[in-house]
C-alpha atoms as a PDB file:
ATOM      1  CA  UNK A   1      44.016  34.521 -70.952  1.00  0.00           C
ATOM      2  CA  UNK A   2      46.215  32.957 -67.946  1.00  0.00           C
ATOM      3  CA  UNK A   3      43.370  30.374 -67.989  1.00  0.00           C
ATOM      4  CA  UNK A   4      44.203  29.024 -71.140  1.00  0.00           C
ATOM      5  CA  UNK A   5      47.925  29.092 -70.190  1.00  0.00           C
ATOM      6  CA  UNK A   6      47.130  27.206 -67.300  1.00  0.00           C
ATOM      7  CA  UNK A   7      45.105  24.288 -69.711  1.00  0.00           C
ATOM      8  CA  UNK A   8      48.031  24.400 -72.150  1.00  0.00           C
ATOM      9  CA  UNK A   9      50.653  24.247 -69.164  1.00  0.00           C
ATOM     10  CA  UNK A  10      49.054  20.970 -67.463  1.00  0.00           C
ATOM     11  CA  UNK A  11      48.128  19.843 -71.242  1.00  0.00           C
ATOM     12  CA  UNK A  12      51.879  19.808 -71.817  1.00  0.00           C
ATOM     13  CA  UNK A  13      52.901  18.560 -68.117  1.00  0.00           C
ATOM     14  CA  UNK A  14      50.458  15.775 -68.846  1.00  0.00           C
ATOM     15  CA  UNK A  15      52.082  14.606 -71.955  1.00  0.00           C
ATOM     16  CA  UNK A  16      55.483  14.988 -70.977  1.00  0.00           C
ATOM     17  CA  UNK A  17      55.396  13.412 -67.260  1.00  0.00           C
ATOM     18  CA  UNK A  18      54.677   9.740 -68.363  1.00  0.00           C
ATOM     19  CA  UNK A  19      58.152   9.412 -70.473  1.00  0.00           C
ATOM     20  CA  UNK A  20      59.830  11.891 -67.344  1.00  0.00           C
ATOM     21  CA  UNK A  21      58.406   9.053 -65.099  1.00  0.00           C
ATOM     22  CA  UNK A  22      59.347   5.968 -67.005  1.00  0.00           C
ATOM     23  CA  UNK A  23      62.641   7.543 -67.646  1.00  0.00           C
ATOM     24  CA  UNK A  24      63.185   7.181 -63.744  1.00  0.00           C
ATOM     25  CA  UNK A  25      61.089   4.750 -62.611  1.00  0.00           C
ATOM     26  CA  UNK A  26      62.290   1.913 -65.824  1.00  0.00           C
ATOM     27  CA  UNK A  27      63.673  -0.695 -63.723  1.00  0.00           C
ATOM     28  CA  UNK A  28      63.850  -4.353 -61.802  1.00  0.00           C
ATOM     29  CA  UNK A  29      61.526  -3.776 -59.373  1.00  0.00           C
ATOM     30  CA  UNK A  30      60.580  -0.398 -59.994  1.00  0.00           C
ATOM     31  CA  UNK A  31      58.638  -0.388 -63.217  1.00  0.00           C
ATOM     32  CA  UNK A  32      54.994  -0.804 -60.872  1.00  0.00           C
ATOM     33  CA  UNK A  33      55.788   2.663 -59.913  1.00  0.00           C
ATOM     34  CA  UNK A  34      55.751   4.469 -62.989  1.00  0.00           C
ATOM     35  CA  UNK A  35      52.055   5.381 -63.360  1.00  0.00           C
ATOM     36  CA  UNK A  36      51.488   5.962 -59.466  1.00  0.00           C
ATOM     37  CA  UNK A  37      54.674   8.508 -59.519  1.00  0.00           C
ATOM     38  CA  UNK A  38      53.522  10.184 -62.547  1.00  0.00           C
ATOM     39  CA  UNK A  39      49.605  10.797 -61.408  1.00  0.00           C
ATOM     40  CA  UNK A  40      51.057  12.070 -57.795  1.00  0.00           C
ATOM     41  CA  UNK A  41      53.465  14.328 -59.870  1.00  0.00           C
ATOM     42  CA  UNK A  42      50.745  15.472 -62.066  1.00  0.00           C
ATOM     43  CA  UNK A  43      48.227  16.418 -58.971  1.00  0.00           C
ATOM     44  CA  UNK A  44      51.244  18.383 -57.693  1.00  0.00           C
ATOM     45  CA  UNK A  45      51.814  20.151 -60.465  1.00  0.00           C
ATOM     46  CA  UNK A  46      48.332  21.061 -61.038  1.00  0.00           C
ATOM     47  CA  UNK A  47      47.763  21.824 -57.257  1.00  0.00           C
ATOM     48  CA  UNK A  48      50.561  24.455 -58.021  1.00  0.00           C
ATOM     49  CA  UNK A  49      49.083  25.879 -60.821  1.00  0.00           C
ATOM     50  CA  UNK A  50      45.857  26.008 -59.229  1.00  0.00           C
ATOM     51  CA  UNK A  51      47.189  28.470 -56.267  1.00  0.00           C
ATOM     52  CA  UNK A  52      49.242  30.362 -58.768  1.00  0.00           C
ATOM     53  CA  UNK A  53      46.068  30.793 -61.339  1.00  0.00           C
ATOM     54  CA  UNK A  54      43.178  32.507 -59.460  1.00  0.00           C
ATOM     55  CA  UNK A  55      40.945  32.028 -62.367  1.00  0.00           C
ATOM     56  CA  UNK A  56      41.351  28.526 -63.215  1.00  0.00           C
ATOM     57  CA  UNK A  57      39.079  27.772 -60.166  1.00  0.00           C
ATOM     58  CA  UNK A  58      36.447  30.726 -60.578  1.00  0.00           C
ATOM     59  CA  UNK A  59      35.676  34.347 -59.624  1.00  0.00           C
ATOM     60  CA  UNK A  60      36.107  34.536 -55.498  1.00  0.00           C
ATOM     61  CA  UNK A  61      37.511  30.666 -54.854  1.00  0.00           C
ATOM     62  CA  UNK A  62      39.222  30.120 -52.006  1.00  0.00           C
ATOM     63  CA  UNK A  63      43.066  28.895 -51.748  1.00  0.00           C
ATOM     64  CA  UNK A  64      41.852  25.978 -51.120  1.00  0.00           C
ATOM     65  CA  UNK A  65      39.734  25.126 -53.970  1.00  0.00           C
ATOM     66  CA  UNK A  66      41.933  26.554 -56.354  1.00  0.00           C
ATOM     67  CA  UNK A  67      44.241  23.488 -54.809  1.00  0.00           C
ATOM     68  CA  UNK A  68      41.928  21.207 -55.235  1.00  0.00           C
ATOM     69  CA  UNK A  69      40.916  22.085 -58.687  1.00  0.00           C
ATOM     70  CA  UNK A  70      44.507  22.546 -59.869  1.00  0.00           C
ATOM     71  CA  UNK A  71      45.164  19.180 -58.583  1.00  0.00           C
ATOM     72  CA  UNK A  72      41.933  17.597 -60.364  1.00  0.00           C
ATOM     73  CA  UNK A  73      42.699  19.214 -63.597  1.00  0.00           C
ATOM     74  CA  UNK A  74      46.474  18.543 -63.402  1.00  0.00           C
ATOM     75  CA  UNK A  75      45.119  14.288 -62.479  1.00  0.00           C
ATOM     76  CA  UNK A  76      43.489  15.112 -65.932  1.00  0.00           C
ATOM     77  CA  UNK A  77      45.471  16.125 -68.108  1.00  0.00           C
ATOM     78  CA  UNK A  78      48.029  13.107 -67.027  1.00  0.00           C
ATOM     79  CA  UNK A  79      45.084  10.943 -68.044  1.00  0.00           C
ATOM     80  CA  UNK A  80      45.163  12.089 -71.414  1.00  0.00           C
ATOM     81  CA  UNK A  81      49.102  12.276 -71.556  1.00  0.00           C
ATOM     82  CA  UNK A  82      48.664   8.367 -70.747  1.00  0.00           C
ATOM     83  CA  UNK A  83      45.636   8.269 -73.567  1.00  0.00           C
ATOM     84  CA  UNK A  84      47.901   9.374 -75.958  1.00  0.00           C
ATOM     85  CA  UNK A  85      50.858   7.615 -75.498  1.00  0.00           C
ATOM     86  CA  UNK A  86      48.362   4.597 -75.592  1.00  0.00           C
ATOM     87  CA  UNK A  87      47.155   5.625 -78.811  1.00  0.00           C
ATOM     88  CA  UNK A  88      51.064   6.198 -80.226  1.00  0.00           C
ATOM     89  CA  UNK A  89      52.538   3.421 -79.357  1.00  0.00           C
ATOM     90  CA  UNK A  90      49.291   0.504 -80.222  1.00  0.00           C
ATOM     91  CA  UNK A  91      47.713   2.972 -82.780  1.00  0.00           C
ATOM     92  CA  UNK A  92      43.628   2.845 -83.043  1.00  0.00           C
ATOM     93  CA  UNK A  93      43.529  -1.040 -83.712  1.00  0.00           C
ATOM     94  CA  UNK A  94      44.591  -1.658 -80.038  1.00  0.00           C
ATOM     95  CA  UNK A  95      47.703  -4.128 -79.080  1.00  0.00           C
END
C-alpha cells in the first residue's frame, strides 16, 4: 500500500509543479526557466520519496537506489504533469 501512495503522491506533485513553477518563474527574462526548475523540483521530490518509501525501489535496495529511483520516477511523473497540461490547453488536434 505505501507504494501506491508514493505513485499517487509524485502523480499529483507532477501535475501540480508545472503551474507552481510558471507561477514563479512567469517573467522578462525568466520564463526559459520554468521547465528546467520544475524537472529539478520534481527529481527532488521524488528523490525524497524514494528514501522515505523503502518499497518503491524493491525488497533489500540500498539508500541509494531508493534515491535514484525516487528521483527517476518523480522526473516521470513531471513528464506526464507537462503531457497533460499539453493536452489541456491545445486539446488532441495539437496547436
Amino acid at each position: 500500500m505505501p507504494r501506491v501512495i508514493a505513485y499517487l503522491l509524485l502523480l499529483a506533485a507532477g501535475v501540480v509543479s508545472l503551474p507552481v513553477a510558471a507561477t514563479f518563474l512567469d517573467g522578462q527574462g525568466t520564463e526559459n526557466w520554468i521547465l528546467p526548475a520544475q524537472l529539478g523540483a520534481m527529481a527532488g521530490i521524488g528523490a525524497l520519496v524514494g528514501w522515505a518509501t523503502p518499497d518503491l525501489a524493491g525488497d533489500g535496495a540500498t539508500t541509494r537506489r531508493r534515491v535514484l529511483v525516487g528521483a527517476a520516477l518523480g522526473i516521470g511523473a513531471a513528464v506526464v504533469g507537462v503531457l497533460l497540461f499539453f493536452l489541456l490547453l491545445s486539446g488532441f488536434d495539437g496547436a
